[in-house]
Protein backbone atom coordinates (compact mmCIF):
# COMPACT_ATOMS: atom_id res chain seq x y z
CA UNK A 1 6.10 -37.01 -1.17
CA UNK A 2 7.57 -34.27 -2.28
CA UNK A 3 5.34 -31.94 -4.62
CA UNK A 4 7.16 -29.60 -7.51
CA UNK A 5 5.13 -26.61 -5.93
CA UNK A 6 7.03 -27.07 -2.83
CA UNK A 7 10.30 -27.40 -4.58
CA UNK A 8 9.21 -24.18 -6.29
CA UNK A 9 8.80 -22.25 -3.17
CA UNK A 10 12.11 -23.57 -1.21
CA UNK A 11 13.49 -22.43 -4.22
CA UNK A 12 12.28 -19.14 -3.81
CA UNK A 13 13.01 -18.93 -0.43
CA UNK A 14 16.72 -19.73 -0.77
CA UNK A 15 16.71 -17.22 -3.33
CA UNK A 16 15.02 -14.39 -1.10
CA UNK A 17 17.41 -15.32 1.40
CA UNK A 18 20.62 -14.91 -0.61
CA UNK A 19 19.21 -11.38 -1.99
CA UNK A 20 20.09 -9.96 1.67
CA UNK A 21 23.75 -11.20 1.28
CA UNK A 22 24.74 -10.79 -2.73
CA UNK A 23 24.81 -6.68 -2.58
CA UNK A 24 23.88 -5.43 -6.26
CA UNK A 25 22.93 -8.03 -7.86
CA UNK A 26 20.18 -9.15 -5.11
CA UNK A 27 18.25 -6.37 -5.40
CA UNK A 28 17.63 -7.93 -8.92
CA UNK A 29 17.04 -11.16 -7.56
CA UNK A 30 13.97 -10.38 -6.32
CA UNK A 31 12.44 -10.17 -9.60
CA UNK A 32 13.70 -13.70 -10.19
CA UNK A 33 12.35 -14.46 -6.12
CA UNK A 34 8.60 -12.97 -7.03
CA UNK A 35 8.09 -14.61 -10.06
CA UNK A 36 8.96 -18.18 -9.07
CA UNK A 37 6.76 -17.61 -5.69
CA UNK A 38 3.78 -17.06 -7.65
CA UNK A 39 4.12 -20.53 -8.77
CA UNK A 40 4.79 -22.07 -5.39
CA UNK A 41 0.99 -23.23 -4.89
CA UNK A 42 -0.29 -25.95 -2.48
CA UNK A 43 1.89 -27.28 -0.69
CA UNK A 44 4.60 -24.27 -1.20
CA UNK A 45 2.15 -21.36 -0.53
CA UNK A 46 3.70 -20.60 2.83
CA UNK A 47 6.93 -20.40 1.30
CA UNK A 48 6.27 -18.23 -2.00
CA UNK A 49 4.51 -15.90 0.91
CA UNK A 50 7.52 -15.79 2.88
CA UNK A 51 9.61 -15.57 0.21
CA UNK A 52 7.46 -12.28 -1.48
CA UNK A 53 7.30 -10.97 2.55
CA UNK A 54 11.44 -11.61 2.49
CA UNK A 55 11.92 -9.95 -0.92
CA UNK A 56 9.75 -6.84 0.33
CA UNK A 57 11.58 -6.47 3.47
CA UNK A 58 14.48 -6.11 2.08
CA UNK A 59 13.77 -3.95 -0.95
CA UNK A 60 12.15 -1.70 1.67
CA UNK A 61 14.22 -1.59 4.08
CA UNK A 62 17.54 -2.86 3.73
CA UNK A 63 18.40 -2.17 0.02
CA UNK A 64 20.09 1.58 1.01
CA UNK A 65 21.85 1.54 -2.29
CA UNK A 66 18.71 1.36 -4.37
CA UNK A 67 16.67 4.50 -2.51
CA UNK A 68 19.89 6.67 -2.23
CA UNK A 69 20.14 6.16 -6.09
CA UNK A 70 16.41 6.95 -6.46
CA UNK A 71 17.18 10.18 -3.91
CA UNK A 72 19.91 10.72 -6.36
CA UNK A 73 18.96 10.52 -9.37
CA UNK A 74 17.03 14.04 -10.63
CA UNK A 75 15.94 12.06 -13.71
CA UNK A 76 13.11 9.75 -11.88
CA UNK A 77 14.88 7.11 -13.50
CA UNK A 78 16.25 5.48 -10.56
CA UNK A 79 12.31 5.72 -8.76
CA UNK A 80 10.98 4.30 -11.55
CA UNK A 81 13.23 1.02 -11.03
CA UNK A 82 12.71 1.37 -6.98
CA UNK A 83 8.70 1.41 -7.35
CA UNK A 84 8.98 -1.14 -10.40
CA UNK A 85 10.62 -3.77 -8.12
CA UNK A 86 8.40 -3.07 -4.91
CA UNK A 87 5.15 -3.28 -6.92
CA UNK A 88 6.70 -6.10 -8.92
CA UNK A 89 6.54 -7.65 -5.23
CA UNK A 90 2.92 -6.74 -4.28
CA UNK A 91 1.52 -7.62 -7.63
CA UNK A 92 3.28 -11.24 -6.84
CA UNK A 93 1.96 -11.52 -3.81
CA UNK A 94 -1.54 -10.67 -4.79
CA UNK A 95 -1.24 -12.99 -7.70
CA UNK A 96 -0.29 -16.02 -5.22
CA UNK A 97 -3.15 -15.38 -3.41
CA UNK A 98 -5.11 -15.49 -5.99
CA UNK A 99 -3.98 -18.42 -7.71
CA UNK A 100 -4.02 -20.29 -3.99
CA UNK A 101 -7.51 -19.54 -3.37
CA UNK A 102 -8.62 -20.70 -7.03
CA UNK A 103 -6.53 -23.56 -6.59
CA UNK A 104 -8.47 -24.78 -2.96
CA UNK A 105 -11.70 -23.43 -4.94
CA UNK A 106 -11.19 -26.34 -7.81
CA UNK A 107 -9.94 -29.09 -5.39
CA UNK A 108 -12.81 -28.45 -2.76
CA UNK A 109 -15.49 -29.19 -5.55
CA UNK A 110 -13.95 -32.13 -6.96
């Protein structure tokens, strides 16, 4: 059977993956991306990490656009949205795991 956490993270997944194609708008689907993997728990762990590993990958290195505007910009403003969306990413990831391991903690003692 089919468990709404594992929706959750195919859901995510799909979404990392059509970041890398969509070109400005993707870079703000990763926000969308990171927040639904940190509810992918269970049985869609694997994907909310792949999903968070996807979304890093691509803010990091294939988002060009984003890091020439943050080279650009002599306001900061543009860095400010380029670290906001990478630590946006590691703060997801670290909240999965988290979650995850509370999650195994509660089901191992009951």
């Amino acid at each position: 059977m089919i468990d709404i956490n594992m929706i959750i993270g195919i859901v995510s997944l799909v979404f990392s993956a059509l970041a890398f194609v969509i070109p400005i708008v993707g870079v703000y689907l990763t926000v969308v991306t990171g927040i639904l993997a940190v509810f992918a728990l269970g049985p869609g762990y694997i994907f909310g990490l792949i999903a968070i590993g996807l979304n890093i990958g691509n803010l990091t290195l294939f988002s060009p656009l984003l890091w020439v505007a943050m080279s650009a910009d002599a306001s900061g403003e543009a860095a400010g949205t380029g670290i906001f969306l990478v630590g946006l990413q590691i703060g997801s990831l670290l909240l999965l795991i988290f979650r995850n391991k509370k999650l195994k903690a509660s089901e191992s003692t009951s």
